[in-house]
N, C-alpha and C. Protein backbone atom coordinates (compact mmCIF):
# COMPACT_ATOMS: atom_id res chain seq x y z
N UNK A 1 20.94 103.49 95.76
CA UNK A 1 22.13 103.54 96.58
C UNK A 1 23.15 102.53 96.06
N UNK A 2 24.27 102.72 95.83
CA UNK A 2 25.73 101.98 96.26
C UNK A 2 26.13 100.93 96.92
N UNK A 3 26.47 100.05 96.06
CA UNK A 3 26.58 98.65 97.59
C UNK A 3 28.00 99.21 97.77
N UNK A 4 28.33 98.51 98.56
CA UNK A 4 29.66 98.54 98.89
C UNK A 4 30.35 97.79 99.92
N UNK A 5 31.60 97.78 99.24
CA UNK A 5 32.57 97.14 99.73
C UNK A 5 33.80 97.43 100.27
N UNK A 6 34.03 96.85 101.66
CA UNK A 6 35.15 97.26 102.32
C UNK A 6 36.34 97.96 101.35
N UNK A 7 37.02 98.92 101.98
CA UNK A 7 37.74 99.45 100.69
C UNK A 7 39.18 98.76 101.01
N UNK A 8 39.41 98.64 102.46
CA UNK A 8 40.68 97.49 102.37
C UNK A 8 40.54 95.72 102.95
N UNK A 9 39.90 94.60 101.85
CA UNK A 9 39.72 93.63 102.20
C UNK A 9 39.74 93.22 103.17
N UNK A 10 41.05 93.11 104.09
CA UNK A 10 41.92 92.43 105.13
C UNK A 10 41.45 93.23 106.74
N UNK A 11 40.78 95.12 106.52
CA UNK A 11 40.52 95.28 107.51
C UNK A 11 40.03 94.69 108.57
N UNK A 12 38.97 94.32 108.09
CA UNK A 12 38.10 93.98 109.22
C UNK A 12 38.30 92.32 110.45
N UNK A 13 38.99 91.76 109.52
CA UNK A 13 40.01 90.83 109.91
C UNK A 13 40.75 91.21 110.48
N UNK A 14 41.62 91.90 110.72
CA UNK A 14 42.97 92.41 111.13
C UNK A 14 42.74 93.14 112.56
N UNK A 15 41.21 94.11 112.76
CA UNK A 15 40.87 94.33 113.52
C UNK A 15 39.96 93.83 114.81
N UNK A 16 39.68 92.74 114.35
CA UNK A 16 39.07 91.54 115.14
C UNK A 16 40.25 90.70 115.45
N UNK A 17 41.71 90.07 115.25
CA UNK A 17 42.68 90.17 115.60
C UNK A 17 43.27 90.73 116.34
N UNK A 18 43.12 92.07 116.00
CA UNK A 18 43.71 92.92 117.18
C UNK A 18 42.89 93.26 118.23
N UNK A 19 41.99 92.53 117.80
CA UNK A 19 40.80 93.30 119.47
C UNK A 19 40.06 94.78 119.43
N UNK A 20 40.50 94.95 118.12
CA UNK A 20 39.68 96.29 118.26
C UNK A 20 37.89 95.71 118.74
N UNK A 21 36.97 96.58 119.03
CA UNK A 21 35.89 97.00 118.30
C UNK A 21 35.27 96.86 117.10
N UNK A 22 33.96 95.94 116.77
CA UNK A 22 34.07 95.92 115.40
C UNK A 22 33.14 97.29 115.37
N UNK A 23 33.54 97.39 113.79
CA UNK A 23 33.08 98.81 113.15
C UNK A 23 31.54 98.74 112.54
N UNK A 24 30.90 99.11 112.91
CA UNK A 24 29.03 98.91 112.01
C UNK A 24 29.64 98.60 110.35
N UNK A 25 28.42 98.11 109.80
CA UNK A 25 28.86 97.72 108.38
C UNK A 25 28.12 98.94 107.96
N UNK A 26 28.22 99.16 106.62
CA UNK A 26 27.52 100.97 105.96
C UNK A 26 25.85 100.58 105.48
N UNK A 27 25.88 98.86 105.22
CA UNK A 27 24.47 98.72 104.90
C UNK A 27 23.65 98.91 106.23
N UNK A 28 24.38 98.88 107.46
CA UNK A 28 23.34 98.44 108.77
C UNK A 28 22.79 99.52 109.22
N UNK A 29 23.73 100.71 109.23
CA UNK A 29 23.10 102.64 109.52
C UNK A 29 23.09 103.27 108.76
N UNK A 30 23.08 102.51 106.97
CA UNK A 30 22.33 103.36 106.18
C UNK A 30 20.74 103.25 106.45
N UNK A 31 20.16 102.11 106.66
CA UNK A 31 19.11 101.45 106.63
C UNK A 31 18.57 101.78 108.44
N UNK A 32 19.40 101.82 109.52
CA UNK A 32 19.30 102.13 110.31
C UNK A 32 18.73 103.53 110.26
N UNK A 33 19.42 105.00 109.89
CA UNK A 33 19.20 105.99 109.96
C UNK A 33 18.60 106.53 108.84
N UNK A 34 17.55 105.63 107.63
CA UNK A 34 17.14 106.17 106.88
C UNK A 34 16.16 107.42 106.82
N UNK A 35 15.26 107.14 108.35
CA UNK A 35 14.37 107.85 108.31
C UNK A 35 14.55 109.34 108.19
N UNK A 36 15.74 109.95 108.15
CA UNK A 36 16.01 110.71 108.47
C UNK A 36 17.04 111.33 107.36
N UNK A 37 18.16 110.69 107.01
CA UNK A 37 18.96 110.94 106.22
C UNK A 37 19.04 110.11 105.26
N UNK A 38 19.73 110.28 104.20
CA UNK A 38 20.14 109.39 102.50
C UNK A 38 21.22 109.24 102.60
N UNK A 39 22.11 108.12 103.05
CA UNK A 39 23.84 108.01 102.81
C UNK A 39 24.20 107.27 101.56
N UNK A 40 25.13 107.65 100.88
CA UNK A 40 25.98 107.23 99.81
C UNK A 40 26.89 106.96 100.11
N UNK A 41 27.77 105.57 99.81
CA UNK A 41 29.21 105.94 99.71
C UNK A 41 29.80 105.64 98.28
N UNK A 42 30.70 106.34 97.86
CA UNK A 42 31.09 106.36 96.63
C UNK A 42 32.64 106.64 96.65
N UNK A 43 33.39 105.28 96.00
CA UNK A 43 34.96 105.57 96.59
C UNK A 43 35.73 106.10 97.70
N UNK A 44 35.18 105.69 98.99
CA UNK A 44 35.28 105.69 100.05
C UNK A 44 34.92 107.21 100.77
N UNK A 45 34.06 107.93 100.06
CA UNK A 45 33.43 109.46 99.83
C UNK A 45 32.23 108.72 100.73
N UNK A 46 31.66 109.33 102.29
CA UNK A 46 29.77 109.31 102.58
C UNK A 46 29.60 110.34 102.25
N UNK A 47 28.62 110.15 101.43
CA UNK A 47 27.32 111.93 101.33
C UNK A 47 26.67 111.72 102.35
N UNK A 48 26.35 112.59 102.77
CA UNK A 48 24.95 112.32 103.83
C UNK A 48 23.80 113.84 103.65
N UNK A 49 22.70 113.27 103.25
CA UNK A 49 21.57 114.77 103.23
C UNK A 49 20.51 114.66 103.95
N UNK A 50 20.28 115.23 104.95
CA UNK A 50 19.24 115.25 105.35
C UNK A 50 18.04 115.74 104.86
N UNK A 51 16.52 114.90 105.34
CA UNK A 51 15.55 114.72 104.52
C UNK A 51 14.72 114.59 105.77
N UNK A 52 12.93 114.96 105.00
CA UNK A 52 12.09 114.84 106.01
C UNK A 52 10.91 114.51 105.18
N UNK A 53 10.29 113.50 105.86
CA UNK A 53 9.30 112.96 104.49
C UNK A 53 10.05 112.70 103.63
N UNK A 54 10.88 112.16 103.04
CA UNK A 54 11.49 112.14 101.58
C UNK A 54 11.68 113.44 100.88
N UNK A 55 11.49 114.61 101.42
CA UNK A 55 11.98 115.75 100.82
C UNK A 55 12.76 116.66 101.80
N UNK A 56 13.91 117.03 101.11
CA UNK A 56 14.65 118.09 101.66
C UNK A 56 14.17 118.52 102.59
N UNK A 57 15.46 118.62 103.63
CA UNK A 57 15.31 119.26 105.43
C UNK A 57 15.48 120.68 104.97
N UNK A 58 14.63 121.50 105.41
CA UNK A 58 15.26 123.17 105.48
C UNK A 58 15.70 123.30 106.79
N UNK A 59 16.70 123.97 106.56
CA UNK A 59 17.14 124.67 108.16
C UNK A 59 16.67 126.36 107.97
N UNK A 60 16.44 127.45 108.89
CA UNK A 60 16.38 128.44 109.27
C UNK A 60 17.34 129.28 110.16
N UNK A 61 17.57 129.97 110.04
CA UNK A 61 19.30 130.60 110.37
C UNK A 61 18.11 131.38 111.59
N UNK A 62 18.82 131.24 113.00
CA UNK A 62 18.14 131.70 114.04
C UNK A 62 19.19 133.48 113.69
N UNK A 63 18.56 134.06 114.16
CA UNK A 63 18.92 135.61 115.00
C UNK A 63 18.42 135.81 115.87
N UNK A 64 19.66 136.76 116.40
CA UNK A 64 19.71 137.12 117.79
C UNK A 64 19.28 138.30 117.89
């Protein structure tokens, strides 16, 4: 995986200033929601794939 870094320095500052809400960091619910999914971020791009056991989730298309 990708470390990463805020893509605009000053955000997260600026928003603790303003009182927002702080925002989760990407290492805390990548690692949070691993069990389940693989997140990337790559130039401010998340992949996200879901996985089960470490291998690919199938889905099944229900009919009616």
């Amino acid at each position: 995986m990708s470390t990463h870094m805020d893509e605009r320095p000053n955000a997260r500052a600026d928003e603790k200033r303003l009182g927002f809400v702080s925002r989760p960091r990407f290492e805390d619910y990548r690692e949070k929601y691993a069990t389940h999914f693989k997140l990337e971020r790559r130039n401010g791009i998340l992949q996200v794939q879901m996985h089960t056991a470490g291998a690919l989730a199938l889905r099944e298309a229900l009919t009616a």
